[in-house]
C-alpha atoms as a PDB file:
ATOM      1  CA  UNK A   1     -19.587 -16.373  19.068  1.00  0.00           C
ATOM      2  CA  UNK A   2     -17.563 -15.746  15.565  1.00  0.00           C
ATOM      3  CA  UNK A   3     -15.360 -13.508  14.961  1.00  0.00           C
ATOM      4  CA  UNK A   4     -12.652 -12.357  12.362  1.00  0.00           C
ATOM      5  CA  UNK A   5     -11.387  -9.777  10.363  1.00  0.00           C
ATOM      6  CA  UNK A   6     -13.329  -8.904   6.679  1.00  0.00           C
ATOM      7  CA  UNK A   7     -11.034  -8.728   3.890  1.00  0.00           C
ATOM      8  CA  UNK A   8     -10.428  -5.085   4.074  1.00  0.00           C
ATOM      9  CA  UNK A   9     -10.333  -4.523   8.063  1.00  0.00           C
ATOM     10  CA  UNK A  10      -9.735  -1.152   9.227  1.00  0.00           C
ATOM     11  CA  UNK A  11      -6.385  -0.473  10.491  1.00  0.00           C
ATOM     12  CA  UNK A  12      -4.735  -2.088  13.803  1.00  0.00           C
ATOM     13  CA  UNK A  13      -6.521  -1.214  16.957  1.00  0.00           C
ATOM     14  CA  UNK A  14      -9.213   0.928  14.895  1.00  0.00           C
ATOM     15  CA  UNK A  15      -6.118   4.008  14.843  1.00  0.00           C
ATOM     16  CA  UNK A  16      -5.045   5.741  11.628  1.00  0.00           C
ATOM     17  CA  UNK A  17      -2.396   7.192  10.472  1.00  0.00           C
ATOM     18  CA  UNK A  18      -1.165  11.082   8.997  1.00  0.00           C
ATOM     19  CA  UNK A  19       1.995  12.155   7.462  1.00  0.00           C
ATOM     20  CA  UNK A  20       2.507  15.391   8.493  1.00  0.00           C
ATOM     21  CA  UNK A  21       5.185  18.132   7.018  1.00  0.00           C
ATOM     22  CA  UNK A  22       5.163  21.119  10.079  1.00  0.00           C
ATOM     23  CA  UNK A  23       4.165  24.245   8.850  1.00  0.00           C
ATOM     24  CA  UNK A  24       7.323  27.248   9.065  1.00  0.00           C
ATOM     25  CA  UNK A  25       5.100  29.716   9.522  1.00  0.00           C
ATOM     26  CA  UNK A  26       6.046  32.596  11.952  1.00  0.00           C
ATOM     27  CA  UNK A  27       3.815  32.784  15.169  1.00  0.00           C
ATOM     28  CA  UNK A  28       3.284  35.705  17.510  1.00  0.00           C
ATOM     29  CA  UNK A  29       6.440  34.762  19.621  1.00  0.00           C
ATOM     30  CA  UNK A  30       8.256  35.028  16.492  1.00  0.00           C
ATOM     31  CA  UNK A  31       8.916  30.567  16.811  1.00  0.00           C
ATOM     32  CA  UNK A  32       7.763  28.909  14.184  1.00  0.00           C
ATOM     33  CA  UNK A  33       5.144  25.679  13.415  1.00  0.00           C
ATOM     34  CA  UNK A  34       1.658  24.658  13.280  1.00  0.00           C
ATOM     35  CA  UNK A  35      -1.857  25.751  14.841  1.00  0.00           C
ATOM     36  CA  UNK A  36      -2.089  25.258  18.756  1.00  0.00           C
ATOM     37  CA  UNK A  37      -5.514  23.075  19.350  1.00  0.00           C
ATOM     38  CA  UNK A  38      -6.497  20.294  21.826  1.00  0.00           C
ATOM     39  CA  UNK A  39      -8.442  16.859  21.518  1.00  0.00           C
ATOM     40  CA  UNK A  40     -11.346  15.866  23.537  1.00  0.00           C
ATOM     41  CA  UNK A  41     -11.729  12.709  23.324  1.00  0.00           C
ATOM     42  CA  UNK A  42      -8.586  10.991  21.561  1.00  0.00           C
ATOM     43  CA  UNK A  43      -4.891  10.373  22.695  1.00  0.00           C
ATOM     44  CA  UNK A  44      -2.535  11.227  19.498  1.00  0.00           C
ATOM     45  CA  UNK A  45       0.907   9.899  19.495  1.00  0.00           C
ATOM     46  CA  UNK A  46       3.813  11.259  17.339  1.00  0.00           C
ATOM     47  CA  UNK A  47       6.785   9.394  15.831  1.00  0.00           C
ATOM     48  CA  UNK A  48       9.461  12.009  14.317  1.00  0.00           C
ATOM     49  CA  UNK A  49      10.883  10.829  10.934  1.00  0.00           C
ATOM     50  CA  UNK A  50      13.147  13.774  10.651  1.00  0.00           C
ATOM     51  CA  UNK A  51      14.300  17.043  11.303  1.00  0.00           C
ATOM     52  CA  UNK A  52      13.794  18.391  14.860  1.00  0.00           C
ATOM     53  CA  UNK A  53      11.604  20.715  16.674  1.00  0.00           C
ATOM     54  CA  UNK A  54       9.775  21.270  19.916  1.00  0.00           C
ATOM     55  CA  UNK A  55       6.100  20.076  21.460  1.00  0.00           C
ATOM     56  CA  UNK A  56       4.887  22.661  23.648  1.00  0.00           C
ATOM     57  CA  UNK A  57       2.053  21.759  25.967  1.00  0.00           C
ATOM     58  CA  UNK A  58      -0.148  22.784  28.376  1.00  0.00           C
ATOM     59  CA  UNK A  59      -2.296  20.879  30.903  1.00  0.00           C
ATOM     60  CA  UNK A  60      -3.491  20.354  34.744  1.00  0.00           C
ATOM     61  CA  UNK A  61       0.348  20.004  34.864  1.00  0.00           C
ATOM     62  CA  UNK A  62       0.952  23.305  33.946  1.00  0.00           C
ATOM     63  CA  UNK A  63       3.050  24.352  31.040  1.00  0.00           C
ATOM     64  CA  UNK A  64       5.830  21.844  29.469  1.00  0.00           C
ATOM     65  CA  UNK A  65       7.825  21.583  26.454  1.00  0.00           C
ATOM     66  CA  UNK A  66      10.051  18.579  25.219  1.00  0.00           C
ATOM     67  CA  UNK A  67      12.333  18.171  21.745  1.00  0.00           C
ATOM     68  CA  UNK A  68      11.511  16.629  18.831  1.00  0.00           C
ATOM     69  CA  UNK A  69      14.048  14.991  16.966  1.00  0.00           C
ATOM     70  CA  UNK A  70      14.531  12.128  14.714  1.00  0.00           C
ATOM     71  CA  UNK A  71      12.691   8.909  16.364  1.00  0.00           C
ATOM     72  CA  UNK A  72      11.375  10.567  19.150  1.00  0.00           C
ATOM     73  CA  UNK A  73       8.172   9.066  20.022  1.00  0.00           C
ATOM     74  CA  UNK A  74       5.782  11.357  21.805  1.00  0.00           C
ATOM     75  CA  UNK A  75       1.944  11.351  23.231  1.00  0.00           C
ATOM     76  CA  UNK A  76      -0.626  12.940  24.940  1.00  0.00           C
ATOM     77  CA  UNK A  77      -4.044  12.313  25.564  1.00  0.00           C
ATOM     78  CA  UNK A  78      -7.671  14.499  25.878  1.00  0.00           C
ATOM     79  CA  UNK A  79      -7.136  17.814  27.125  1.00  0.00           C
ATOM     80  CA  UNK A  80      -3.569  18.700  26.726  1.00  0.00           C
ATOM     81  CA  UNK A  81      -3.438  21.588  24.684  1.00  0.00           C
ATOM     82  CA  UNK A  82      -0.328  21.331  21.838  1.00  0.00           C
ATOM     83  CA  UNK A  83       1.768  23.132  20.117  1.00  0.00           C
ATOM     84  CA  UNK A  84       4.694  21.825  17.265  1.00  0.00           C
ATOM     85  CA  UNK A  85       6.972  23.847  16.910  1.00  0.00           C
ATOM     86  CA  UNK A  86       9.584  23.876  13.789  1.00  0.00           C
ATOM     87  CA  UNK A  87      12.871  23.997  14.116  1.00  0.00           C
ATOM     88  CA  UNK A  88      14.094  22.729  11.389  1.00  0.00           C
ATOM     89  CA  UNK A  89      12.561  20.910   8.255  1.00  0.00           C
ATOM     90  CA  UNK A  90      10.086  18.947  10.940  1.00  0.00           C
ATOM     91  CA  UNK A  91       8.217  15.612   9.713  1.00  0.00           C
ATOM     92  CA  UNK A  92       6.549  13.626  11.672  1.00  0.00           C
ATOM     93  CA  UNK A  93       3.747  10.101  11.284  1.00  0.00           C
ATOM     94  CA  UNK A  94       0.785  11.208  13.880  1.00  0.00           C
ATOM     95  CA  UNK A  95      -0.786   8.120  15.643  1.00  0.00           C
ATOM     96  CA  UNK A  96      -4.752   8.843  15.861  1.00  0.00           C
ATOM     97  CA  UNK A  97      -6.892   6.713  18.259  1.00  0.00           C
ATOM     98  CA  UNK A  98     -10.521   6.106  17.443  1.00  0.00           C
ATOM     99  CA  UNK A  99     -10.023   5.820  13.511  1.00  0.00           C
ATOM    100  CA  UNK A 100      -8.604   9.084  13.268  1.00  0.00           C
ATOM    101  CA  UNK A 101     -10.844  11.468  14.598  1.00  0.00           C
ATOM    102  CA  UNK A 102      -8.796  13.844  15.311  1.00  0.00           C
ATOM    103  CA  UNK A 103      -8.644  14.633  11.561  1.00  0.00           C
ATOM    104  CA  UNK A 104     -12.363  14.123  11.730  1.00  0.00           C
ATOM    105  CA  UNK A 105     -13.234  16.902  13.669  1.00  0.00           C
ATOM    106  CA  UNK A 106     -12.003  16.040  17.166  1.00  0.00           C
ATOM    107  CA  UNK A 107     -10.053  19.353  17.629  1.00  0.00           C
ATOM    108  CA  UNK A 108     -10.697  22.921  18.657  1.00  0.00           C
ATOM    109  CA  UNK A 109      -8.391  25.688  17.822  1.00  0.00           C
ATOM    110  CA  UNK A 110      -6.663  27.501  21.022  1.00  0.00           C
ATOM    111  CA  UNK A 111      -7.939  30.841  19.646  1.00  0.00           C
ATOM    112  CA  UNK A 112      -8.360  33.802  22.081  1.00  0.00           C
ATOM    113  CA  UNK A 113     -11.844  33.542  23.789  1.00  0.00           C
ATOM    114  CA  UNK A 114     -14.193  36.259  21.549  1.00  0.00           C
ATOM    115  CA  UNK A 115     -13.655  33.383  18.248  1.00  0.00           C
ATOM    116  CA  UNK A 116     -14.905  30.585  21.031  1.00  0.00           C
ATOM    117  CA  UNK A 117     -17.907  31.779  22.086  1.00  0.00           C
ATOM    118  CA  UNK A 118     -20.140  31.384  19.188  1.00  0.00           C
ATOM    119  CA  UNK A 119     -20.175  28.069  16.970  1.00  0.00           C
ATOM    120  CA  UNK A 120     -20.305  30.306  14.143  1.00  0.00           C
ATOM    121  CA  UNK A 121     -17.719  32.813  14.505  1.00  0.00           C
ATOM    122  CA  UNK A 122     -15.677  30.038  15.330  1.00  0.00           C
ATOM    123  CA  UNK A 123     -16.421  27.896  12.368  1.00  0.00           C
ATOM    124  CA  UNK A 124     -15.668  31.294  10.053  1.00  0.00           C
ATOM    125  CA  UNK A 125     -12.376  31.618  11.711  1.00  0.00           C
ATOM    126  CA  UNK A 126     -11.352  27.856  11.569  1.00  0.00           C
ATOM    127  CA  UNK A 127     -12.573  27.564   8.390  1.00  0.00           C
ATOM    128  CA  UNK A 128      -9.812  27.504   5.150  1.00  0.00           C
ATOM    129  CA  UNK A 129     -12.332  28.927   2.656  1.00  0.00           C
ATOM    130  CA  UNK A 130     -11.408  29.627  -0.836  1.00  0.00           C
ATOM    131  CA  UNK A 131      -7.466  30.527   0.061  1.00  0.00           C
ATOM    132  CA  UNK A 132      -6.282  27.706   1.627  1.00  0.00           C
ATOM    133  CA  UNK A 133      -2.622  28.560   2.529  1.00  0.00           C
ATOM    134  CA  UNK A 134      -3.835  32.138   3.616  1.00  0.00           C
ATOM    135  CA  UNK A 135      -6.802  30.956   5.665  1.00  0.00           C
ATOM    136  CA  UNK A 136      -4.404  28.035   7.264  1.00  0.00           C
ATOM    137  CA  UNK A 137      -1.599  30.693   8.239  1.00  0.00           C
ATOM    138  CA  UNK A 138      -4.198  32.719   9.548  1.00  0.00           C
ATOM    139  CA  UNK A 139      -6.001  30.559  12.146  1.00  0.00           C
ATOM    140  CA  UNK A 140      -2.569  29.112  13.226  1.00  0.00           C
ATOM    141  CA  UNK A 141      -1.398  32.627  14.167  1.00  0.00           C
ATOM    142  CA  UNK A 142      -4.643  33.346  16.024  1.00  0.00           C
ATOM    143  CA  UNK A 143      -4.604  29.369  17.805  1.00  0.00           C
ATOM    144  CA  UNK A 144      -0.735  30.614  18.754  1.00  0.00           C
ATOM    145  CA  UNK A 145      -1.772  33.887  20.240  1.00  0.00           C
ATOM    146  CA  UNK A 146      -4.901  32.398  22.326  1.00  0.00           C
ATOM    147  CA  UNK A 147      -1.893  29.053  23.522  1.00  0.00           C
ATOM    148  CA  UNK A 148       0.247  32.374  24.983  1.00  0.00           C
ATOM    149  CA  UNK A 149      -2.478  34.106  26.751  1.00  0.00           C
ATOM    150  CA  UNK A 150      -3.067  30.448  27.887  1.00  0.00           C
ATOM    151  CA  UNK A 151      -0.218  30.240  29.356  1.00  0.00           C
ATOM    152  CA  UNK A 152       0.278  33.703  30.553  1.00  0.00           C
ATOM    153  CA  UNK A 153      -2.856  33.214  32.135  1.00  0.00           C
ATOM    154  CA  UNK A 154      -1.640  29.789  33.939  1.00  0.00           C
ATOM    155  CA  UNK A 155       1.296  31.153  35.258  1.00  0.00           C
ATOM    156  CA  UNK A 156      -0.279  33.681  37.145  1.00  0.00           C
ATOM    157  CA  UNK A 157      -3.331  31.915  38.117  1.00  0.00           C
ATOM    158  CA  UNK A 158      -2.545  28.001  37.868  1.00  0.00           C
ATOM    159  CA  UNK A 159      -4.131  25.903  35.765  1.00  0.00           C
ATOM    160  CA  UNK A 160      -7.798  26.116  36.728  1.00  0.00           C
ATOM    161  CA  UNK A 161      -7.896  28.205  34.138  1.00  0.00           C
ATOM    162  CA  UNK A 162      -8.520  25.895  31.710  1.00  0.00           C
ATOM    163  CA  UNK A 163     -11.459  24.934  32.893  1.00  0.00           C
ATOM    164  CA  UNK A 164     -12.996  28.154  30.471  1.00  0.00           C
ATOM    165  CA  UNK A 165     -11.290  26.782  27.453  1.00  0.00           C
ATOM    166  CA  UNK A 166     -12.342  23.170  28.021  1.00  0.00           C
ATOM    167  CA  UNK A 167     -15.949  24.445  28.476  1.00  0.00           C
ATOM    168  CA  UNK A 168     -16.360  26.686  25.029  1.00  0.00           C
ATOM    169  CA  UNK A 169     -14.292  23.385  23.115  1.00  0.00           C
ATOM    170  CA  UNK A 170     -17.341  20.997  24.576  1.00  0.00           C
ATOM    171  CA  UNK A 171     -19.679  23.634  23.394  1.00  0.00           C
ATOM    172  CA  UNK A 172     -18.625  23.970  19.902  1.00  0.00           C
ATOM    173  CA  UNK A 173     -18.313  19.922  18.930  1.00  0.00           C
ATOM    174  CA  UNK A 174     -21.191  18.895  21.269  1.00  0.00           C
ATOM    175  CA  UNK A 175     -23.214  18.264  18.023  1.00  0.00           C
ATOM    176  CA  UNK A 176     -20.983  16.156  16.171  1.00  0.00           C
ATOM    177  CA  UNK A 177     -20.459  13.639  19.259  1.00  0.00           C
ATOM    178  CA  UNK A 178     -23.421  11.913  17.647  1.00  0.00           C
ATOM    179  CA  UNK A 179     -21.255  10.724  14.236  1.00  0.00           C
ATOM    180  CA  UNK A 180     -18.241  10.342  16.187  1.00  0.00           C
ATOM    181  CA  UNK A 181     -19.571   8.054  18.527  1.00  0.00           C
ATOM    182  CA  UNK A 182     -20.914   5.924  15.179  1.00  0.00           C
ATOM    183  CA  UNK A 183     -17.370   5.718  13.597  1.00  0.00           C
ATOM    184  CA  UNK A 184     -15.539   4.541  17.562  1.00  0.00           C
ATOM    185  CA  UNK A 185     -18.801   1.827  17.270  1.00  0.00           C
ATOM    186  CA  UNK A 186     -17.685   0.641  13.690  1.00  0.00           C
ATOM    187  CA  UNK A 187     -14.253   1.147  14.373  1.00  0.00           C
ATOM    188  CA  UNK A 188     -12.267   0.814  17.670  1.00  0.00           C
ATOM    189  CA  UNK A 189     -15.059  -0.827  19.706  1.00  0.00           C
ATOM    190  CA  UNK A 190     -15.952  -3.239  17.021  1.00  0.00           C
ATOM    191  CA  UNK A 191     -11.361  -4.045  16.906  1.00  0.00           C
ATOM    192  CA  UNK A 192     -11.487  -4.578  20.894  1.00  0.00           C
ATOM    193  CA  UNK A 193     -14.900  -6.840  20.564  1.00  0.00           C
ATOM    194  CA  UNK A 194     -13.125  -8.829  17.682  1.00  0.00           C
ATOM    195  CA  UNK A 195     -10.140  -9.621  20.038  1.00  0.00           C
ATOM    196  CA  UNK A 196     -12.715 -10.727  22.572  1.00  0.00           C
ATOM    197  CA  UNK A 197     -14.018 -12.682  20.578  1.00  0.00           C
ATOM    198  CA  UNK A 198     -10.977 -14.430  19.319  1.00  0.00           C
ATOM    199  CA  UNK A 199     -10.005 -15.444  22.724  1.00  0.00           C
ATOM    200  CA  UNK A 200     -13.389 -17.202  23.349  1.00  0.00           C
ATOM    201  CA  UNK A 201     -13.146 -19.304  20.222  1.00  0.00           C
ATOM    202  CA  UNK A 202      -8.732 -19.758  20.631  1.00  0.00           C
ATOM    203  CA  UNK A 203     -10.237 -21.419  24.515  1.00  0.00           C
ATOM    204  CA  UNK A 204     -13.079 -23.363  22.774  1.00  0.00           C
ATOM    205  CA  UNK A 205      -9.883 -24.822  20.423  1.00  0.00           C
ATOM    206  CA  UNK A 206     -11.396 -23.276  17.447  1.00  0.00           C
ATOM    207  CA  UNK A 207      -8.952 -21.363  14.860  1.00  0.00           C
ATOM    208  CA  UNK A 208     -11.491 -21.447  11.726  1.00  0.00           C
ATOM    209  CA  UNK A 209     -11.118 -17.473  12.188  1.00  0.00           C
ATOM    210  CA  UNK A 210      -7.700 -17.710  11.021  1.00  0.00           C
ATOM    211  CA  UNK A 211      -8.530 -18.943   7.590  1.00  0.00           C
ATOM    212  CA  UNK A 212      -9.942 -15.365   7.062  1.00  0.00           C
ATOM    213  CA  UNK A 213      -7.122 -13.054   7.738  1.00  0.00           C
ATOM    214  CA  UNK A 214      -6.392 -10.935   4.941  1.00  0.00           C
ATOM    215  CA  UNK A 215      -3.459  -8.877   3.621  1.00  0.00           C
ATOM    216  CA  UNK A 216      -4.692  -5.190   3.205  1.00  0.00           C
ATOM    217  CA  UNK A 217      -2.663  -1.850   1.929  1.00  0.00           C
ATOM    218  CA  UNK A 218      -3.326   1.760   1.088  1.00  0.00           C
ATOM    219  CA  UNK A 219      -1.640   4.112  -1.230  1.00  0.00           C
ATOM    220  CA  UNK A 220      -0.994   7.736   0.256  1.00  0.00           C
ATOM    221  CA  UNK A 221      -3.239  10.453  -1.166  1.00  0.00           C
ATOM    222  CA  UNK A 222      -1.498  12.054  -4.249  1.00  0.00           C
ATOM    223  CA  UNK A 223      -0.980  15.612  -2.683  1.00  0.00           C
ATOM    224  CA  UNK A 224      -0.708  17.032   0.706  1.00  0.00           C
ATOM    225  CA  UNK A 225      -3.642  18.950   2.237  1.00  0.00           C
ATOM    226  CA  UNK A 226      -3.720  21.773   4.585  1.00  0.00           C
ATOM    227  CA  UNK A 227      -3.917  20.760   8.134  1.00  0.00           C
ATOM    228  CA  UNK A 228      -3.526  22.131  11.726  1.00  0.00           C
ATOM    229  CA  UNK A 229       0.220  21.493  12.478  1.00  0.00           C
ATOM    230  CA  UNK A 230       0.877  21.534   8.513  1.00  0.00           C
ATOM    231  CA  UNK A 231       0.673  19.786   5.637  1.00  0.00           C
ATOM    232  CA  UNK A 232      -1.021  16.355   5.190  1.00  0.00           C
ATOM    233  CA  UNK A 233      -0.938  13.090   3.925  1.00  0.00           C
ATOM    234  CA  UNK A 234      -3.699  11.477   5.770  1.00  0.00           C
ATOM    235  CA  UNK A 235      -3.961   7.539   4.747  1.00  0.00           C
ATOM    236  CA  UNK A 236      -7.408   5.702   4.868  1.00  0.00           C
ATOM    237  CA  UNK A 237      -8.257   3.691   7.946  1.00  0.00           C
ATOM    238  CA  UNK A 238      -9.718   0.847   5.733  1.00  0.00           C
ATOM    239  CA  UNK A 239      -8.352  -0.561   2.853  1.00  0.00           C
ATOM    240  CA  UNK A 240      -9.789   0.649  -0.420  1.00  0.00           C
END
């Protein structure tokens, strides 16, 4: 077997990484943040580089919420339905298993039921069209108001009712599972096989891999885009 990095290997572990600003937008509950959305198939870890503010959850656990302040390192994996919320000049580096997916489509906006139940009136809703800032604002006030009802709904029911919510999120990405699939192949899958390989040649006493590690780097985008939680600086997985 060979094995071995190319020149420009993707990032450790096939993960990527996002700068993100939290929005200050005001919700329904008059708190402010980002969009409320859950991930169905990667875990997404946050590191806090300043400010502070609050993660509010929900999950088979019920409902929870933990601070946010500077170096607080946070995570949650498939199905936990999230919420930042802004306290105060929030900034966090977002984590992203499976070569960043999560800013590749793995995520479905907690909005009230009637935008989930068609693929299109979702994608209309979710969508930022040709206002950015308005459409953003927008779909994180309606994400907020379907995480309340959420939760509402859990604490008088438990949290079977989820089950709903995970079912119309499977619906509406079932058809890019496909492409995703392709990029955790080429990316994550192909990281683990590499290591796997390594140890097979390291207990043969072969280290000719070595000679092919490279140094990589990548520059941040020049400007921020409009995200979920806020604004983004989302840096490549590979080196350019």
């Amino acid at each position: 077997m060979t094995a071995g990095p190319s020149p420009a290997g993707p990032f450790p572990g096939g993960t990527a990484l996002t700068d993100l600003a939290v929005y200050d937008w005001t919700g329904p509950d008059g708190l402010t943040g980002g969009s409320a959305h859950v991930h169905l198939t990667c875990t997404e870890g946050y590191v806090v580089i300043s400010g502070n503010g609050r993660l509010q959850t929900l999950s088979a656990c019920g409902f929870a919420e933990i601070p946010l302040t500077e170096m607080t390192v946070a995570w949650f994996s498939p199905g936990v339905v999230h919420r930042i919320i802004n306290d105060g000049d929030l900034r966090i580096l977002v984590v992203m298993q499976n070569a960043g997916l999560p800013e590749a489509g793995d995520s479905v906006l907690s909005f009230p039921p009637r935008y989930l139940a068609e693929p299109g009136t979702y994608r209309a809703t979710a969508s930022l069209g040709p206002d950015p800032a308005q459409a953003a604002q927008r779909r994180a006030y309606l994400s907020v108001q379907g995480f309340l009802e959420l939760r509402d709904h859990m604490r008088k029911h438990g949290p079977g009712v989820l089950d709903a919510f995970y079912a119309a999120a499977a619906a509406l990405v079932r058809d890019r599972v496909p492409g995703w699939r392709s990029a955790w192949a080429h990316g994550p899958l192909a990281a683990a096989q590499r290591t796997g390989d390594q140890f097979d040649l390291l207990e043969q006493g072969s280290t000719d891999y070595l000679r092919r590690g490279r140094l990589a780097a990548v520059a941040p985008p020049p400007e921020r885009a409009y995200g979920m939680c806020g604004r983004l600086l989302t840096f490549p997985s590979e080196s350019r």
